[in-house]
C-alpha atoms as a PDB file:
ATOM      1  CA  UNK A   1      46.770-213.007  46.116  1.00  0.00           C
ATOM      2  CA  UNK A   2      49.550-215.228  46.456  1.00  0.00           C
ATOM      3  CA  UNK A   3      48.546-219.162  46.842  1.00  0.00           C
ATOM      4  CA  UNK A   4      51.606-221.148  48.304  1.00  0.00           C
ATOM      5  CA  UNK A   5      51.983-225.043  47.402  1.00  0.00           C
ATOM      6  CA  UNK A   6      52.322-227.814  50.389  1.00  0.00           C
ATOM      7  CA  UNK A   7      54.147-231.168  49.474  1.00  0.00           C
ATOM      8  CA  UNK A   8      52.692-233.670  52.374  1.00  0.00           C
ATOM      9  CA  UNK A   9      55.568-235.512  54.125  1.00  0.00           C
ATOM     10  CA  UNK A  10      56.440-238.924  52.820  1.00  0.00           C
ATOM     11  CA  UNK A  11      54.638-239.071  49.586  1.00  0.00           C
ATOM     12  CA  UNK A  12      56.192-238.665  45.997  1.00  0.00           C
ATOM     13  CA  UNK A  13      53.327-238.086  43.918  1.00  0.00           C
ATOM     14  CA  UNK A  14      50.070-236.562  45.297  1.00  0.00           C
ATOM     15  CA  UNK A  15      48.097-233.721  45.269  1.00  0.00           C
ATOM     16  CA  UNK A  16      50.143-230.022  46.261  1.00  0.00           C
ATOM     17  CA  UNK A  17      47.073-228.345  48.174  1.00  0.00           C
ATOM     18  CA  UNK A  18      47.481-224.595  48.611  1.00  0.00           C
ATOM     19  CA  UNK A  19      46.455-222.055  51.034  1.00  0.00           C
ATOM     20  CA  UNK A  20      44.566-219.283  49.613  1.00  0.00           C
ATOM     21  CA  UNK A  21      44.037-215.617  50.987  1.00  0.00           C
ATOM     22  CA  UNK A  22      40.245-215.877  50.116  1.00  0.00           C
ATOM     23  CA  UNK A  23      39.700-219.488  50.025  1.00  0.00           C
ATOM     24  CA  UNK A  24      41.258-220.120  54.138  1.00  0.00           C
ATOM     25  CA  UNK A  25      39.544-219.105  56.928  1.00  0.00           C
ATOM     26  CA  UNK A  26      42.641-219.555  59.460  1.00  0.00           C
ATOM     27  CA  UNK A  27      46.248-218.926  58.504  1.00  0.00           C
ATOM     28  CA  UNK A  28      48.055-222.013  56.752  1.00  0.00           C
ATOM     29  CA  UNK A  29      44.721-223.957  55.925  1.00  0.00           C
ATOM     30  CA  UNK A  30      45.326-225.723  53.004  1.00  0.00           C
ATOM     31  CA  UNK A  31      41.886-226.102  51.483  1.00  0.00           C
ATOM     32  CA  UNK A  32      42.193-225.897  47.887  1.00  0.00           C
ATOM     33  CA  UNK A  33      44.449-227.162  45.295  1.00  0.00           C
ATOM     34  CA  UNK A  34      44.690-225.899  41.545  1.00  0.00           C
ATOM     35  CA  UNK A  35      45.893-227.274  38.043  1.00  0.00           C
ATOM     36  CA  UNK A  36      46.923-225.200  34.882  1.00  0.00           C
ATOM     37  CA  UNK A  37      44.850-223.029  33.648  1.00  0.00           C
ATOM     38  CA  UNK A  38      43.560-222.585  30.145  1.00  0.00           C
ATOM     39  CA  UNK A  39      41.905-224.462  27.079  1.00  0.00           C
ATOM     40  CA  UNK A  40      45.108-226.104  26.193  1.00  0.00           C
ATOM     41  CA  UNK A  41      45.069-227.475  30.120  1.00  0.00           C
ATOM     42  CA  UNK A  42      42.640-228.250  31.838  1.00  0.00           C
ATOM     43  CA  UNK A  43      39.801-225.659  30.802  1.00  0.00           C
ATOM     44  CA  UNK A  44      38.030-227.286  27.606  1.00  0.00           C
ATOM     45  CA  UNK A  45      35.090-224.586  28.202  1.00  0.00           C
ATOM     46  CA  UNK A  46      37.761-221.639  28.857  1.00  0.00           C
ATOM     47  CA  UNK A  47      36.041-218.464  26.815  1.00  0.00           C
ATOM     48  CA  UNK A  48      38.428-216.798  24.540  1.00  0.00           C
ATOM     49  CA  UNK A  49      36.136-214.058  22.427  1.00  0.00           C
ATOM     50  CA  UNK A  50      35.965-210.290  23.979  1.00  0.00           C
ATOM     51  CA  UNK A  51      35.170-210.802  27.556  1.00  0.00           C
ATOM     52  CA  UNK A  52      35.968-214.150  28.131  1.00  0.00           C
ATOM     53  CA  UNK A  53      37.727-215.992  30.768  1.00  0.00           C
ATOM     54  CA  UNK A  54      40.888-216.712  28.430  1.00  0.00           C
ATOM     55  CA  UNK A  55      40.845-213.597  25.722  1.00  0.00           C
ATOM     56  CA  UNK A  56      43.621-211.361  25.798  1.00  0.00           C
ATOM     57  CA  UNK A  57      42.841-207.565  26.007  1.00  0.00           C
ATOM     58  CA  UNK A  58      43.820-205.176  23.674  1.00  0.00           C
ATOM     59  CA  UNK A  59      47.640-203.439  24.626  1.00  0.00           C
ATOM     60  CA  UNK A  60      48.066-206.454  27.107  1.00  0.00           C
ATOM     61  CA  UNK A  61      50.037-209.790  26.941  1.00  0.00           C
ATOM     62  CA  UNK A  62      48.491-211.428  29.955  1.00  0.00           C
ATOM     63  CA  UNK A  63      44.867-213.109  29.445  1.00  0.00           C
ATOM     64  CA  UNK A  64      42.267-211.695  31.467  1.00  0.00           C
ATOM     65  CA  UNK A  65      42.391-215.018  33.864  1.00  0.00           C
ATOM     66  CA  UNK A  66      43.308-213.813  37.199  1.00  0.00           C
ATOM     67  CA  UNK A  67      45.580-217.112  37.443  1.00  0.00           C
ATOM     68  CA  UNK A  68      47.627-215.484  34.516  1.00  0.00           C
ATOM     69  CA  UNK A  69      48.618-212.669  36.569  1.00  0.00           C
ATOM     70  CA  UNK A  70      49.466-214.622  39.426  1.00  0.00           C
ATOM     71  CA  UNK A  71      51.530-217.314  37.694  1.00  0.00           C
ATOM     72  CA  UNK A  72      53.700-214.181  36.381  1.00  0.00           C
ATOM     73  CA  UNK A  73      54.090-212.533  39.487  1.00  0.00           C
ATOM     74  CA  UNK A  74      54.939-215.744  41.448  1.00  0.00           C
ATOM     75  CA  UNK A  75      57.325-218.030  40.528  1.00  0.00           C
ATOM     76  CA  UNK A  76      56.648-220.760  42.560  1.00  0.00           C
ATOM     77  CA  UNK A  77      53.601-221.068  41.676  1.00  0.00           C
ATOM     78  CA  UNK A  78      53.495-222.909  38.173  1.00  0.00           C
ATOM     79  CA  UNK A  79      55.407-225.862  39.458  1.00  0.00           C
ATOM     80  CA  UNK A  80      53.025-226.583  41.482  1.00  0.00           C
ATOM     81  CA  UNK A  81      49.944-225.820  39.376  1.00  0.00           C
ATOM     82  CA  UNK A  82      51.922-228.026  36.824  1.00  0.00           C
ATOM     83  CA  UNK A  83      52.967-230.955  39.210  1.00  0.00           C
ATOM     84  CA  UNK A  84      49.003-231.516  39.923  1.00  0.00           C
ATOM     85  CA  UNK A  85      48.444-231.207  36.248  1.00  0.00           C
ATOM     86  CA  UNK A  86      50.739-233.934  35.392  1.00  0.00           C
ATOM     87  CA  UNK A  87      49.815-235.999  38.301  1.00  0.00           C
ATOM     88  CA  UNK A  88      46.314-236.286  37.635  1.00  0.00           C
ATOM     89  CA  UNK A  89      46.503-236.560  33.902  1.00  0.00           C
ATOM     90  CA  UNK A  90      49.231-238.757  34.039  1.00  0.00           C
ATOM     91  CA  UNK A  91      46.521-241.682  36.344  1.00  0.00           C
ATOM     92  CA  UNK A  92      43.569-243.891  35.359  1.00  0.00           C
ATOM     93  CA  UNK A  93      40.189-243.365  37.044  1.00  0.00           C
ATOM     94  CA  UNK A  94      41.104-245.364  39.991  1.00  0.00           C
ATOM     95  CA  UNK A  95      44.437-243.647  40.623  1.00  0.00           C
ATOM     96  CA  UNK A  96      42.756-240.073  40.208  1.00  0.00           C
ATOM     97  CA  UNK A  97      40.059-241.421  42.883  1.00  0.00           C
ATOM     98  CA  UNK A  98      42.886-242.160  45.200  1.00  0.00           C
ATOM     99  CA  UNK A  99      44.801-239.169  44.618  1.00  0.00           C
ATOM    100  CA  UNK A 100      41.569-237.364  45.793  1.00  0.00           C
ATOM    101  CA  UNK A 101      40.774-239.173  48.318  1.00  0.00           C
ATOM    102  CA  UNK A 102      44.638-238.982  50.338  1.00  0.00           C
ATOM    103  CA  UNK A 103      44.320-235.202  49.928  1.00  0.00           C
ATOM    104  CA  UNK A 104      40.666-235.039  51.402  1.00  0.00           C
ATOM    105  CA  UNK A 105      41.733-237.236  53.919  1.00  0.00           C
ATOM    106  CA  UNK A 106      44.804-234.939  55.126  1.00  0.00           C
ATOM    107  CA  UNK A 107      42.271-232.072  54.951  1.00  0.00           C
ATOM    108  CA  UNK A 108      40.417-233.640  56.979  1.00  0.00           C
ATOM    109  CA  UNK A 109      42.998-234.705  59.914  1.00  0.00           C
ATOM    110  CA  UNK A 110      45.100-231.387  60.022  1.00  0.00           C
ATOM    111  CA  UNK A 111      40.966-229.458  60.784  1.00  0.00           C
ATOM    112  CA  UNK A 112      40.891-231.976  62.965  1.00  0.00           C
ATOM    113  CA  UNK A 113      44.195-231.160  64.593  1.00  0.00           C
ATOM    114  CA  UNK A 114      43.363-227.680  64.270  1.00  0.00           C
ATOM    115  CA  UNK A 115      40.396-227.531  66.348  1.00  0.00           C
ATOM    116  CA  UNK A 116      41.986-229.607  69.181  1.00  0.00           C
ATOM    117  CA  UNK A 117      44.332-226.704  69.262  1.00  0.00           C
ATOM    118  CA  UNK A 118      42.381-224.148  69.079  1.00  0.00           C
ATOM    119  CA  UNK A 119      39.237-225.234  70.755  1.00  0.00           C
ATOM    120  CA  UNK A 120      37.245-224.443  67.817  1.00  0.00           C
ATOM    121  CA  UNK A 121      34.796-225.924  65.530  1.00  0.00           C
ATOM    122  CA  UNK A 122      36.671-227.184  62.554  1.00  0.00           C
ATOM    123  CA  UNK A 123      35.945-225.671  58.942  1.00  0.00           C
ATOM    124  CA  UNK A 124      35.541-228.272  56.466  1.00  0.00           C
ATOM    125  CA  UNK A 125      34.789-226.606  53.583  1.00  0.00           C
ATOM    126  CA  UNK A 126      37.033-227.337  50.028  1.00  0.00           C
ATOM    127  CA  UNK A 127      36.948-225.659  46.988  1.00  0.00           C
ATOM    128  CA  UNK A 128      38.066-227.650  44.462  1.00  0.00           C
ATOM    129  CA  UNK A 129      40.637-225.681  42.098  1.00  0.00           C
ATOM    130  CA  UNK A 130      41.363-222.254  42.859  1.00  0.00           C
ATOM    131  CA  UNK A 131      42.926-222.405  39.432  1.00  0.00           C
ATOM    132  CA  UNK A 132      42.083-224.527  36.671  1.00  0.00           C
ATOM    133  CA  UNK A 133      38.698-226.952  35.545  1.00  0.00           C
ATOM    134  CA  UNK A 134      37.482-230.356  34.637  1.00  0.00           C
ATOM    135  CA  UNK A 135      39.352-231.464  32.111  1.00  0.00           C
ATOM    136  CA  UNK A 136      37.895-234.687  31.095  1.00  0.00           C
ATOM    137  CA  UNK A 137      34.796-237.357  32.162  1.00  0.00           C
ATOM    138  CA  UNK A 138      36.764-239.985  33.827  1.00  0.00           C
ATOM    139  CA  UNK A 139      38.217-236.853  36.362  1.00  0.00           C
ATOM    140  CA  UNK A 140      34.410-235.494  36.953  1.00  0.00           C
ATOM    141  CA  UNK A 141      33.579-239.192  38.181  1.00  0.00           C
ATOM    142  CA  UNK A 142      36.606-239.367  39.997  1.00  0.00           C
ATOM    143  CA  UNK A 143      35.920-235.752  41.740  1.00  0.00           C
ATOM    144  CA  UNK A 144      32.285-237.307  42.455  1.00  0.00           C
ATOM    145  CA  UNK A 145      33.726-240.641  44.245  1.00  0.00           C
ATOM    146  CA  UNK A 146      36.583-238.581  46.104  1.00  0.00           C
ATOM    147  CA  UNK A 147      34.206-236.407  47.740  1.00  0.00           C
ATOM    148  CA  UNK A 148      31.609-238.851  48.375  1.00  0.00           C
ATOM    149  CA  UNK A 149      34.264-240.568  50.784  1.00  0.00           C
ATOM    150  CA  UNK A 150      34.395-237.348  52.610  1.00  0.00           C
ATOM    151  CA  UNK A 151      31.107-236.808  53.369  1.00  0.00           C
ATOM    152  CA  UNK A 152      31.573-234.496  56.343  1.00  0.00           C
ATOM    153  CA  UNK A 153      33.496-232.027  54.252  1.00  0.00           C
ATOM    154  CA  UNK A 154      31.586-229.474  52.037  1.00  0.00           C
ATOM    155  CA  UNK A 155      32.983-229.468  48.368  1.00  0.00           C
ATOM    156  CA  UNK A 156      32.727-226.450  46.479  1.00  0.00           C
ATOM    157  CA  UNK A 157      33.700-226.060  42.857  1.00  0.00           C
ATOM    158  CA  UNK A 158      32.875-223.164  40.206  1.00  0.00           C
ATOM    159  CA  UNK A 159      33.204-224.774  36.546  1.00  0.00           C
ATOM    160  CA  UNK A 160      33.079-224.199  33.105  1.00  0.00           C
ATOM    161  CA  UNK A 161      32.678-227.671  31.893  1.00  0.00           C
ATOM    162  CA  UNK A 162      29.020-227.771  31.544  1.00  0.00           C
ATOM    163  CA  UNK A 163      29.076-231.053  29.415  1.00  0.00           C
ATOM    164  CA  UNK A 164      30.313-232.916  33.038  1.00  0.00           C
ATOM    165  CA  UNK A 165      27.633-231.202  35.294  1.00  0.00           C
ATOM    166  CA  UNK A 166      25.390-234.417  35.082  1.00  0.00           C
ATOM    167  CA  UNK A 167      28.604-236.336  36.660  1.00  0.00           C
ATOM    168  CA  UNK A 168      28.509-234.680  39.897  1.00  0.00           C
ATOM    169  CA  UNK A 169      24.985-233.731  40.500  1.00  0.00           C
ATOM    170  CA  UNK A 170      23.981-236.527  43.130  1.00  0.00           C
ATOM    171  CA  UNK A 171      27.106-235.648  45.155  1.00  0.00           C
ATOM    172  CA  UNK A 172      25.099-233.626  48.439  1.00  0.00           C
ATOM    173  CA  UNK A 173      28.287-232.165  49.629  1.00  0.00           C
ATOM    174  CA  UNK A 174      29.221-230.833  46.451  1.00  0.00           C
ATOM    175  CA  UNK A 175      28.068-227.128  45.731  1.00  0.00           C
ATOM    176  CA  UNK A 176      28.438-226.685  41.566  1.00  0.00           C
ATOM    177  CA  UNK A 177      28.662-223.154  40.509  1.00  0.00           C
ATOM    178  CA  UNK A 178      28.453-222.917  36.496  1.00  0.00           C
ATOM    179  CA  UNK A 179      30.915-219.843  35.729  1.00  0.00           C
ATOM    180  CA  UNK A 180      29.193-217.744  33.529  1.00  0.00           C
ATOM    181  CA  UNK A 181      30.379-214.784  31.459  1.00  0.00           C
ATOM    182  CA  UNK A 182      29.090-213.045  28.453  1.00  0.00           C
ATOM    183  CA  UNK A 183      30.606-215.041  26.076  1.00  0.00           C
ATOM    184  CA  UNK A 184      29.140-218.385  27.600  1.00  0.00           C
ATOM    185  CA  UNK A 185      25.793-217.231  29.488  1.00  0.00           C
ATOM    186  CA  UNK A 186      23.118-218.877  26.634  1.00  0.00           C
ATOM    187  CA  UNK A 187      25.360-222.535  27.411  1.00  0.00           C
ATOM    188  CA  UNK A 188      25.381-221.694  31.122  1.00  0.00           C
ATOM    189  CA  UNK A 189      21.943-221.077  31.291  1.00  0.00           C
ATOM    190  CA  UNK A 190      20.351-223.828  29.433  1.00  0.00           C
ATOM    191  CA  UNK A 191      22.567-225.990  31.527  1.00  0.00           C
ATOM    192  CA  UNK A 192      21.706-224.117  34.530  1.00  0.00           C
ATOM    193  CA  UNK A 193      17.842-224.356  33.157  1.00  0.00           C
ATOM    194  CA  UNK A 194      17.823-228.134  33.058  1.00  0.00           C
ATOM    195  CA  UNK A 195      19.675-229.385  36.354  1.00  0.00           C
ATOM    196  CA  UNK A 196      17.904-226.614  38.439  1.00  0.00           C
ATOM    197  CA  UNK A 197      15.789-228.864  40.520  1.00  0.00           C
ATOM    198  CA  UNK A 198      19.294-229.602  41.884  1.00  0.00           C
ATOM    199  CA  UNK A 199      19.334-227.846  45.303  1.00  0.00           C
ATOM    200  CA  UNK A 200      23.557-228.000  44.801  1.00  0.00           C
ATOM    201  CA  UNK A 201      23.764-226.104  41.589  1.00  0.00           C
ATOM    202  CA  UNK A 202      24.778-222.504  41.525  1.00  0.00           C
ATOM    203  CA  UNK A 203      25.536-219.750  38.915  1.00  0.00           C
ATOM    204  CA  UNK A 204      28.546-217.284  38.972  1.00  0.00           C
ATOM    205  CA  UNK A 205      28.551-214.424  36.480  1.00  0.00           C
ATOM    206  CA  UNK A 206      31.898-212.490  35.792  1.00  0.00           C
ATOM    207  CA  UNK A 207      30.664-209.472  34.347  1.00  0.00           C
ATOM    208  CA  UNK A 208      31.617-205.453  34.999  1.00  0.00           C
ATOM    209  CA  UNK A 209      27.583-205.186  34.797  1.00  0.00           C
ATOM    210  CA  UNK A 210      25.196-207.476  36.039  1.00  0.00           C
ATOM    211  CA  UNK A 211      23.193-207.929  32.954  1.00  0.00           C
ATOM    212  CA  UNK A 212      22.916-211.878  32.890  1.00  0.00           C
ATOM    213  CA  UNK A 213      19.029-211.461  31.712  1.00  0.00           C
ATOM    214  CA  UNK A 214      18.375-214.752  33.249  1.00  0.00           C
ATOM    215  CA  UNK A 215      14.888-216.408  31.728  1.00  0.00           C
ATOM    216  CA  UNK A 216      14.123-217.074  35.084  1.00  0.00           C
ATOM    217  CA  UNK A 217      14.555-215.438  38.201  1.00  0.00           C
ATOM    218  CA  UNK A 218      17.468-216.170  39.824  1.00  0.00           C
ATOM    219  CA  UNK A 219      18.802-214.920  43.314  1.00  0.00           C
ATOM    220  CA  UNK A 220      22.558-213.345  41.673  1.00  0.00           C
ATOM    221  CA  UNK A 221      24.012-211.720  45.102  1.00  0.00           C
ATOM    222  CA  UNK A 222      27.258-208.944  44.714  1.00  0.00           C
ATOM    223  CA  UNK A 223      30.339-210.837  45.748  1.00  0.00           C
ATOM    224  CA  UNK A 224      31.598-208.551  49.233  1.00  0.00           C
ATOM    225  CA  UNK A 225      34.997-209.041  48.350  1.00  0.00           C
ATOM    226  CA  UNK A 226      35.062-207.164  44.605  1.00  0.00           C
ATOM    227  CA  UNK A 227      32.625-204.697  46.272  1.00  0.00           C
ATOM    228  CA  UNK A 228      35.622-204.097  49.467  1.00  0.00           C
ATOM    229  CA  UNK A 229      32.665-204.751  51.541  1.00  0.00           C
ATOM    230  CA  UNK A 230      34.774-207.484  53.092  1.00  0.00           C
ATOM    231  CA  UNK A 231      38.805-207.670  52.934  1.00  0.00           C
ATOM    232  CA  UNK A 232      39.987-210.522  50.646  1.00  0.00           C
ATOM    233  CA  UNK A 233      41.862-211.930  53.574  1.00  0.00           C
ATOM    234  CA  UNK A 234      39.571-215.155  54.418  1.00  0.00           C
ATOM    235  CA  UNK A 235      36.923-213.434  52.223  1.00  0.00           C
ATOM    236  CA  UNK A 236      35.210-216.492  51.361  1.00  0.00           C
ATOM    237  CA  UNK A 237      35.404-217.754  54.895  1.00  0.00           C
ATOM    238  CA  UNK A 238      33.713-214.243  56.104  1.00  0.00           C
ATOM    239  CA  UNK A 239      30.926-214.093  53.221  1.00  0.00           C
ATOM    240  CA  UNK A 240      29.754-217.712  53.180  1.00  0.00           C
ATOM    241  CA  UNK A 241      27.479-216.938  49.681  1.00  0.00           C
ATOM    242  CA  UNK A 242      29.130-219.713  47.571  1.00  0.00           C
ATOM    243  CA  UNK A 243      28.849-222.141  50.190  1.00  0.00           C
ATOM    244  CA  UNK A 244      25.784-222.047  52.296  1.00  0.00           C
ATOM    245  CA  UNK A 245      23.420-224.804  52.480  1.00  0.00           C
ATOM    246  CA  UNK A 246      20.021-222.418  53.385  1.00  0.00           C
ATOM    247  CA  UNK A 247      18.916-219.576  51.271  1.00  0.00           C
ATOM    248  CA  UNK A 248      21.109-221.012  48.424  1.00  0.00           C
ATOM    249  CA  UNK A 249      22.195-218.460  46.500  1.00  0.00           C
ATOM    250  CA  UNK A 250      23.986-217.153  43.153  1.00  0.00           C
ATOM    251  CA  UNK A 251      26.633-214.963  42.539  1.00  0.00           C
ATOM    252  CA  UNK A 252      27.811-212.052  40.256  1.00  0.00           C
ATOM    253  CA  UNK A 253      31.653-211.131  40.980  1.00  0.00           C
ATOM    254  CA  UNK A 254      32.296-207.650  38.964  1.00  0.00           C
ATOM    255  CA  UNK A 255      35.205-208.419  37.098  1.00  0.00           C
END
């Protein structure tokens, strides 16, 4: 996987969407953006102990986050992960509201153009941060004004910051997927436990077994992608799990 960065014409300091293998479902849609990974970052709930999101396997130097790998392989990508980083932190609620909000509203208008060229339907679905997490209260709030704005675009975001979860739950075009691994699955749960009358709220387990042991059923559906039951190439686009409205769903990506 190799995101690539877009700086929109005429503005200094904004958002640097990127266009994801997965994430796209046409060539060159930007719909996603990322920030810097990790605890020191932007991911206070990152997992460090064995099997965790942010732990660093024995004989290797790279932590087991995929966005590790590809920061290392990809040199253009940091910069950009870091720009977004600094952009965001760097503004006040209102600022990070309107930072949102411009790059939900180009989203928005190149579908738009899109479709008028193609004759298609346009896809409006977003995940927020291929790379990266909530990394404070004020930025949860923010996400949950931006995408109210928007509310013809389906939001999408797979977290690790449980303690923000009650910030965006009356969003109803945001779909919240707690990340779950072993290292994190009691926290998950209980949060997953008490906001499940939310329709929106999703798990994702990252697990080589599925052995979550829920204390409740829960509907935990085989990602195609890690199974090769779907190419990667607009894999998310293709599979729809994560982001369908009916028959919501969870998800366990074998990892």
């Amino acid at each position: 996987m190799k995101p690539t960065g877009m700086k929109p014409k005429g503005i200094a300091r904004s958002i640097r969407p990127t266009s994801d293998r997965k994430t796209r479902s046409w060539n060159n849609q930007f719909n996603t953006f990322g920030l810097l990974p990790g605890p020191d970052a932007t991911c206070p709930g990152a997992t460090t102990g064995r099997h965790g999101c942010w732990s660093v396997p024995p004989g290797r130097r790279l932590h087991t986050c995929y966005v590790d790998n590809v920061m290392r392989c990809y040199g253009g990508v940091e910069p950009i992960l870091r720009h977004n980083t600094e952009v965001l932190k760097s503004a006040n609620y209102a600022a990070m509201v309107e930072l949102l909000d411009q790059e939900f509203g180009r989203f928005e208008a190149a579908e738009a153009r899109h479709a008028q060229r193609t004759k298609t339907a346009p896809d409006l679905r977003y995940r927020l941060h291929w790379s990266g997490d909530i990394y404070s209260k004020p930025y949860a709030r923010a996400i949950r004004t931006a995408v109210l704005r928007h509310p013809r675009c389906l939001f999408w975001i797979y977290t690790r910051s449980f303690r923000y979860v009650p910030d965006l739950l009356d969003a109803p075009n945001l779909i919240i997927i707690l990340s779950l691994d072993r290292c994190n699955k009691a926290k998950g749960l209980a949060c997953f436990h008490r906001y499940s009358y939310h329709r929106n709220l999703r798990l994702a387990y990252m697990s080589p077994v599925n052995d979550l042991n829920a204390a409740a059923p829960i509907n935990l559906l085989t990602c195609p992608v890690d199974t090769h039951k779907i190419p990667l190439e607009n894999g998310c686009h293709r599979c729809g799990i994560c982001t369908r409205r009916s028959s919501p769903a969870s998800v366990w990506f074998r990892c």
